[in-house]
C-alpha atoms as a PDB file:
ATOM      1  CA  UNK A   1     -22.199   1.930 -13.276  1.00  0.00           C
ATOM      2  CA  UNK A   2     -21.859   5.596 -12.685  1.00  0.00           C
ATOM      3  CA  UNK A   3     -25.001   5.857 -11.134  1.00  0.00           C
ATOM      4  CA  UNK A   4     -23.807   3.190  -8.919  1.00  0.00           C
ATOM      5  CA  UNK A   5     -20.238   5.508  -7.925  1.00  0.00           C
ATOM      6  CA  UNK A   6     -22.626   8.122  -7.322  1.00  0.00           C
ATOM      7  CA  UNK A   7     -24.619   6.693  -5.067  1.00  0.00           C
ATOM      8  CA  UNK A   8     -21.724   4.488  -3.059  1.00  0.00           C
ATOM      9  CA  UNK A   9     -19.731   8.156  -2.760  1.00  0.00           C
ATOM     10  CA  UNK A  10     -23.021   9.506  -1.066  1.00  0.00           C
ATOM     11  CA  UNK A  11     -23.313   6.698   1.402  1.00  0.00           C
ATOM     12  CA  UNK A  12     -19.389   6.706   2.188  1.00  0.00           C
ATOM     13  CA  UNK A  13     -19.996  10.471   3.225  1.00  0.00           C
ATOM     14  CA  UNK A  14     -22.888  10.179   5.269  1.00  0.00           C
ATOM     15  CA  UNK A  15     -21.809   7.167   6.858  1.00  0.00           C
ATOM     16  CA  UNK A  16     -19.600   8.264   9.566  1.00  0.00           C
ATOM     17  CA  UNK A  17     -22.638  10.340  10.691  1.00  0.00           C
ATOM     18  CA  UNK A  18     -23.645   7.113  12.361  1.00  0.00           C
ATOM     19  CA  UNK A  19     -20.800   6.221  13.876  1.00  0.00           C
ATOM     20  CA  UNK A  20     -22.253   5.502  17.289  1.00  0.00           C
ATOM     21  CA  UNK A  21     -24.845   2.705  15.826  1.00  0.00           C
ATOM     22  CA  UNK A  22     -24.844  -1.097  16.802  1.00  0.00           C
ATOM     23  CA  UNK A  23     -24.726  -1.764  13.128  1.00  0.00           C
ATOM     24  CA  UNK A  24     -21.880   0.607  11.999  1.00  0.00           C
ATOM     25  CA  UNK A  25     -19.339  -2.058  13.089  1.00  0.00           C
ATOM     26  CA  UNK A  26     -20.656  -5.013  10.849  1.00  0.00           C
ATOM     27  CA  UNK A  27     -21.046  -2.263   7.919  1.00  0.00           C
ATOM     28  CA  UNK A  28     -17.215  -1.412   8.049  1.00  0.00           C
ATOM     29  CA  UNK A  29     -16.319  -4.740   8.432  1.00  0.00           C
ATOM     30  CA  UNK A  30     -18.573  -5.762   4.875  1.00  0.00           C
ATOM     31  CA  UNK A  31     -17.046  -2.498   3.351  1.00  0.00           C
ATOM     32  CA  UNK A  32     -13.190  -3.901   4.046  1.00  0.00           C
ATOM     33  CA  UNK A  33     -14.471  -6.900   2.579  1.00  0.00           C
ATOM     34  CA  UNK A  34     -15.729  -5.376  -0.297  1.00  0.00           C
ATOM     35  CA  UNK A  35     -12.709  -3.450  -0.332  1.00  0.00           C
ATOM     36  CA  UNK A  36     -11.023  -6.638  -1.538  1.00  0.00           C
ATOM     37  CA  UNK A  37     -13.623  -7.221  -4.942  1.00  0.00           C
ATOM     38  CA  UNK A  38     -14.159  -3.582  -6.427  1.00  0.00           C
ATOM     39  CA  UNK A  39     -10.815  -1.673  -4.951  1.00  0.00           C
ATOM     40  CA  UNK A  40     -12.649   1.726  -4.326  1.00  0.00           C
ATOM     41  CA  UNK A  41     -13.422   1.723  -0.832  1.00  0.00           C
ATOM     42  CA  UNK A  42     -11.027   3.747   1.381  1.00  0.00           C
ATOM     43  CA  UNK A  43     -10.733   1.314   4.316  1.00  0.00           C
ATOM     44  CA  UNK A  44      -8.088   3.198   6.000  1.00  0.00           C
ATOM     45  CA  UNK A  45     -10.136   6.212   5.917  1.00  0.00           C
ATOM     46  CA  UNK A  46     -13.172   4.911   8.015  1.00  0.00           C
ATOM     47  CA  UNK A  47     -10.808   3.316   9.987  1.00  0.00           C
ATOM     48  CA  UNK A  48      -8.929   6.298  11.187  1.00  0.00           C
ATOM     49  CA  UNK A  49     -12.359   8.578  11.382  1.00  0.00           C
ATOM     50  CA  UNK A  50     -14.153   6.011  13.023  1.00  0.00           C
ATOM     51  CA  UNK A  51     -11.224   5.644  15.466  1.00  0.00           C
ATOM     52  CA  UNK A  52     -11.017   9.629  15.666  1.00  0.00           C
ATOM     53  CA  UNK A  53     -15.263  10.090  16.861  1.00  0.00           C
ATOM     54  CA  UNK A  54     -15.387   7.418  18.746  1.00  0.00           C
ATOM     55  CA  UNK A  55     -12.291   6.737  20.871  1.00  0.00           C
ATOM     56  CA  UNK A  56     -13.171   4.116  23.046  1.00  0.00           C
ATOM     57  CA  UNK A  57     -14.021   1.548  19.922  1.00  0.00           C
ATOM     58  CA  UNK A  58     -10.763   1.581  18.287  1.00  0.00           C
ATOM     59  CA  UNK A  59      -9.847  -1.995  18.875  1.00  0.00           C
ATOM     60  CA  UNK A  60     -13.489  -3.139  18.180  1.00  0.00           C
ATOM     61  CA  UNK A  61     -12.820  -1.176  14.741  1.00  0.00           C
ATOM     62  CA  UNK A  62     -10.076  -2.534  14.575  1.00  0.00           C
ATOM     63  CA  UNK A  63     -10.968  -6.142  14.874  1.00  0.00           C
ATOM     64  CA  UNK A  64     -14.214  -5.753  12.464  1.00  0.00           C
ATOM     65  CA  UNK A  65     -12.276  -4.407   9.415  1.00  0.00           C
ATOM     66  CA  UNK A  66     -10.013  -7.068   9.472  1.00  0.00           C
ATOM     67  CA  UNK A  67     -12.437  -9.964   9.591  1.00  0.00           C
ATOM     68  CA  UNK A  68     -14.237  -8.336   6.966  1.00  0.00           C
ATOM     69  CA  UNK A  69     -11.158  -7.869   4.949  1.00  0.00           C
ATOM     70  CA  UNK A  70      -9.855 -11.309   5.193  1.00  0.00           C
ATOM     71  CA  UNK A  71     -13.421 -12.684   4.645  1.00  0.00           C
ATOM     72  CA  UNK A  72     -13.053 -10.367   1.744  1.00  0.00           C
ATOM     73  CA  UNK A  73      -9.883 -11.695   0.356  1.00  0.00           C
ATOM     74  CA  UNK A  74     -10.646 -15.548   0.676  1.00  0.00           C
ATOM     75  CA  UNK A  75     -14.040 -14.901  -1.085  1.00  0.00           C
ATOM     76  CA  UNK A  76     -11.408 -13.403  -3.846  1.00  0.00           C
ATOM     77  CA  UNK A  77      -9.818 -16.982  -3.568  1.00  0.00           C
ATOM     78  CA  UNK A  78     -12.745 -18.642  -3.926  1.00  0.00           C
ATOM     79  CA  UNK A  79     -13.596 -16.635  -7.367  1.00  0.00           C
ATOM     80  CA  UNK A  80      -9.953 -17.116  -8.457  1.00  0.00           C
ATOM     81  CA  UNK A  81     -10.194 -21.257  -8.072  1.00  0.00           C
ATOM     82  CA  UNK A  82     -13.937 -21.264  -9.223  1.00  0.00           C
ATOM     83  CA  UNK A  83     -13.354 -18.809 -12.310  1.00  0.00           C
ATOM     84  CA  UNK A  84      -9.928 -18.772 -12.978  1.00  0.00           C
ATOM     85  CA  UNK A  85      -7.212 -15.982 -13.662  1.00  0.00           C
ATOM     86  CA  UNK A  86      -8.364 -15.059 -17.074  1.00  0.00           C
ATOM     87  CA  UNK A  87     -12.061 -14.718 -16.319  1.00  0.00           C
ATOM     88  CA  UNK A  88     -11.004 -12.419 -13.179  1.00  0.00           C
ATOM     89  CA  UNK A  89      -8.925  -9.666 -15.520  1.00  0.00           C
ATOM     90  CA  UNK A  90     -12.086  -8.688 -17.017  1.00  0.00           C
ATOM     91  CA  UNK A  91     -13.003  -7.546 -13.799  1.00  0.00           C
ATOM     92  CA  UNK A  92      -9.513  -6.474 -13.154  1.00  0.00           C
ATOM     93  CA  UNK A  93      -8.050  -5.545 -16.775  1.00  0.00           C
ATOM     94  CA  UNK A  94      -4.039  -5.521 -16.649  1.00  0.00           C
ATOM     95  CA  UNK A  95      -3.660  -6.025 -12.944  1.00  0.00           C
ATOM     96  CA  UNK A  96      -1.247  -9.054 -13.863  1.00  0.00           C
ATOM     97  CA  UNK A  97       0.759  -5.764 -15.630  1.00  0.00           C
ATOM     98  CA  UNK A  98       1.422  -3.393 -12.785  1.00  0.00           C
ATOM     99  CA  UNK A  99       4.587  -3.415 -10.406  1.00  0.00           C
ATOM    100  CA  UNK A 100       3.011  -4.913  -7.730  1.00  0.00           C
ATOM    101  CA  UNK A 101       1.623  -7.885  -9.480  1.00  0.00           C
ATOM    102  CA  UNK A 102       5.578  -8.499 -10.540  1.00  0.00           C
ATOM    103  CA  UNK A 103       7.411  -7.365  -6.930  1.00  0.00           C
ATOM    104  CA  UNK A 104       4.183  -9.559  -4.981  1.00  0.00           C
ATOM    105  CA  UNK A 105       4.485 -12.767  -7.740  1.00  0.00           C
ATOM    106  CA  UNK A 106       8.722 -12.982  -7.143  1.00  0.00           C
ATOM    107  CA  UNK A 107       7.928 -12.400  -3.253  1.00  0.00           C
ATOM    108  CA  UNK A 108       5.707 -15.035  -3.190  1.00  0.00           C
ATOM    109  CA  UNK A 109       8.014 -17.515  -4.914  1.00  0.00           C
ATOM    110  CA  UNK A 110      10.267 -17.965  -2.456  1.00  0.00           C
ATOM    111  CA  UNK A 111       9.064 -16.928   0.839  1.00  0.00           C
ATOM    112  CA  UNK A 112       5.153 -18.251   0.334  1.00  0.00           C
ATOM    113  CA  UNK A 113       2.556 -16.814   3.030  1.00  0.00           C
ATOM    114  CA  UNK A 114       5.617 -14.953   4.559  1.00  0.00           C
ATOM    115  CA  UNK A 115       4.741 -12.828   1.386  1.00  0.00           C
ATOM    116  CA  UNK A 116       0.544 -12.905   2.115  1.00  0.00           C
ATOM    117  CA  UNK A 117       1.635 -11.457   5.801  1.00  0.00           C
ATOM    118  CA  UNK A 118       3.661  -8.699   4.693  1.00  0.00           C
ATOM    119  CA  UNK A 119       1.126  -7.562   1.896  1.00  0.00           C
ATOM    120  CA  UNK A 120      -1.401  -7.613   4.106  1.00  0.00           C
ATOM    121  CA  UNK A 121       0.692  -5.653   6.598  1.00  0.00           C
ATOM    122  CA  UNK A 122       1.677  -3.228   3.916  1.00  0.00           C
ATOM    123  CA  UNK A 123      -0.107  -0.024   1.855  1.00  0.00           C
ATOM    124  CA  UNK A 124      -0.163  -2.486  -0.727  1.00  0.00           C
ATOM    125  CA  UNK A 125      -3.089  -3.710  -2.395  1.00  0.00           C
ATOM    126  CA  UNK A 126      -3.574  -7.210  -1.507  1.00  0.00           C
ATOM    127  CA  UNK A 127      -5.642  -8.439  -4.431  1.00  0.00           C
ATOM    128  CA  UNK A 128      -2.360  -9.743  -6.273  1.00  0.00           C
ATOM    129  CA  UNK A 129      -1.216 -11.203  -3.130  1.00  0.00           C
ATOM    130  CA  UNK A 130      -4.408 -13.165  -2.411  1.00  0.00           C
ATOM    131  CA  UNK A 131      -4.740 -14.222  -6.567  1.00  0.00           C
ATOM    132  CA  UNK A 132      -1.398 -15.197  -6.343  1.00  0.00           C
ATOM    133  CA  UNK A 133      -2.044 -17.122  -3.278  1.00  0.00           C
ATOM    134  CA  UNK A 134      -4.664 -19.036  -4.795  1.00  0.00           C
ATOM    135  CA  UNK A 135      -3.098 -19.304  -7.872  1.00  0.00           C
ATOM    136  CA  UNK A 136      -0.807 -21.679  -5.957  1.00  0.00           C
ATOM    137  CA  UNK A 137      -3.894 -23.914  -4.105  1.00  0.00           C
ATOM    138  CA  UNK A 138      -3.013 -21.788  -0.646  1.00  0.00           C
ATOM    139  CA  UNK A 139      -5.287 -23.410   1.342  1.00  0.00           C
ATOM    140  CA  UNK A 140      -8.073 -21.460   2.538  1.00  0.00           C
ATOM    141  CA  UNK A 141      -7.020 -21.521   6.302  1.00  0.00           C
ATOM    142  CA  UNK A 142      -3.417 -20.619   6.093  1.00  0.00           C
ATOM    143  CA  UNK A 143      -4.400 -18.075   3.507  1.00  0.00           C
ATOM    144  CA  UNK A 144      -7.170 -16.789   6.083  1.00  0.00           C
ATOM    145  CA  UNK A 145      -4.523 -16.562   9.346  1.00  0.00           C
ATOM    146  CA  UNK A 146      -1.838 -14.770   6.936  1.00  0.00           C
ATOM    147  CA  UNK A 147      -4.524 -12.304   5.695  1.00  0.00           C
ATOM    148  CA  UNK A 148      -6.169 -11.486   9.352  1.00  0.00           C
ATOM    149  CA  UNK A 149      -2.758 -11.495  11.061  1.00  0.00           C
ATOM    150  CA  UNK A 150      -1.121  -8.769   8.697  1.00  0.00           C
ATOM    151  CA  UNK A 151      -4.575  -6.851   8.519  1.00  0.00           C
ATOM    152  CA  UNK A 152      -5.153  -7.011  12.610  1.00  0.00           C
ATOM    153  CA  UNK A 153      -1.737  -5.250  13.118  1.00  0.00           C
ATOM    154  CA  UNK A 154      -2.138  -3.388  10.452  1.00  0.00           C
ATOM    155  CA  UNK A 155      -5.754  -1.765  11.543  1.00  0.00           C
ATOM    156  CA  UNK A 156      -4.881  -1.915  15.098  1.00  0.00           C
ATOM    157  CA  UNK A 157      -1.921   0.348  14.273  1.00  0.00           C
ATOM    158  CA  UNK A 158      -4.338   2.762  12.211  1.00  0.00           C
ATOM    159  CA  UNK A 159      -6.991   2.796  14.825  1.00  0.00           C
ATOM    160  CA  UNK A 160      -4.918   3.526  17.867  1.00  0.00           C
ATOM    161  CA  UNK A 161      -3.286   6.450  16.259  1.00  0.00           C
ATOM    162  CA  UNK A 162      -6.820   7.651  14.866  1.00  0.00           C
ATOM    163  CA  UNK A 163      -8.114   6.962  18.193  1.00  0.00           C
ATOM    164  CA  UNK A 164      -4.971   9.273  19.927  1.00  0.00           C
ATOM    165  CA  UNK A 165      -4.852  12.082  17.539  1.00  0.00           C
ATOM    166  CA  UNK A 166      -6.251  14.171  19.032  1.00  0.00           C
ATOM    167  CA  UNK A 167      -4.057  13.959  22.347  1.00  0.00           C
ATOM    168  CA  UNK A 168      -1.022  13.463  20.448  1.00  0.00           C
ATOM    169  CA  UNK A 169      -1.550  16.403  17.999  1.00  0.00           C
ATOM    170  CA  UNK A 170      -2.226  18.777  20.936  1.00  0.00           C
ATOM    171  CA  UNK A 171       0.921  18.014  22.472  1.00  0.00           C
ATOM    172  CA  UNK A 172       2.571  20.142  19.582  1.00  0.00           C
ATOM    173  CA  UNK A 173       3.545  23.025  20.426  1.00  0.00           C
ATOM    174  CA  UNK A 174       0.964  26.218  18.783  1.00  0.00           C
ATOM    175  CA  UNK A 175      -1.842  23.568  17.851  1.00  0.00           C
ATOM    176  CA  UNK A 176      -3.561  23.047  21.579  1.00  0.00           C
ATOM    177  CA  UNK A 177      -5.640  26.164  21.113  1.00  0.00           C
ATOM    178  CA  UNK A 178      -6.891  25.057  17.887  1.00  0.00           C
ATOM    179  CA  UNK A 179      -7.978  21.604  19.191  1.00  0.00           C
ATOM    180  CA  UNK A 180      -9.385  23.067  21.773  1.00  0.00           C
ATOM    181  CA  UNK A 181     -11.608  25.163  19.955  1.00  0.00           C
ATOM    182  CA  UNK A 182     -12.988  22.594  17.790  1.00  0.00           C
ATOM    183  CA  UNK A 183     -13.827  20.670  21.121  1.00  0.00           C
ATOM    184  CA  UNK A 184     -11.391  18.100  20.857  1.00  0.00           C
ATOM    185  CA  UNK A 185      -9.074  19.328  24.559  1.00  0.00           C
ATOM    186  CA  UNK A 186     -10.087  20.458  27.127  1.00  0.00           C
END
């Protein structure tokens, strides 16, 4: 397993590099879905960068980390219905224990995908969200539209402002000069 982390972190770093690439698109997008099975991939992170070195592709990065995220999170339905909520704390040990298990399982109770939508709109992790989900036979389309909804706005939000940086942060007043001279004003 560690030689596994090892190798992941070395990818994660040298993948921006390739920013520019037909394929980088469909890679984020399976990253945010993976994202959604083994919690260690910092989605927001290649969202903003991407956003940040190549402007003009902030919606399309947008767009392709949420479809891979929700693709992501009803795959996580699927295992939760196929395997069952026991089977999936081995993989996830005491993730029925933390806060936002509790505050998302209450939520969900009595306002149903209304709950999905805001998680997936949120910092939260969504995992509980979409366990809890299935827990409760959300079907797999309404669970989907929730999911990509939240996410979309969510990612669009994140990529715009990664996108505008730049321009926004030389705007303030003493930091033009230093944007300039790492190339980023003119």
């Amino acid at each position: 397993m560690l030689k596994f982390k090892t190798k992941f972190q070395q990818i994660m770093k040298v993948l921006p590099d390739y920013v520019g690439r037909a394929w980088y698109g469909p890679v984020i997008s399976i990253l945010a879905a993976l994202d959604n099975l083994i919690v260690i991939v910092p989605t927001d992170g290649f969202l903003i960068t991407s956003s940040m070195l190549k402007p003009k592709r902030w919606f399309y990065f947008s767009f392709m980390t949420a479809v891979g995220s929700t693709l992501g999170a009803i795959f996580l339905a699927f295992l939760v219905e196929e395997f069952g909520l026991p089977r999936l704390l081995e993989f996830y040990p005491g993730l029925d224990q933390t806060k936002t298990w509790t505050l998302v399982n209450d939520f969900f109770k009595h306002y149903g995908l209304l709950c999905v939508f805001a998680v997936s709109l949120s910092p939260l992790m969504q995992q509980p969200a979409v366990i809890i989900a299935s827990l409760a036979q959300t079907p797999y389309g309404e669970l989907g539209m929730a999911i990509f909804a939240g996410r979309f706005i969510k990612f669009m939000l994140f990529a715009y402002i990664g996108s505008h940086a730049p321009a926004l942060i030389s705007k303030i007043w003493g930091v033009k000069d230093e944007m300039r001279q790492v190339g980023k004003v003119s």
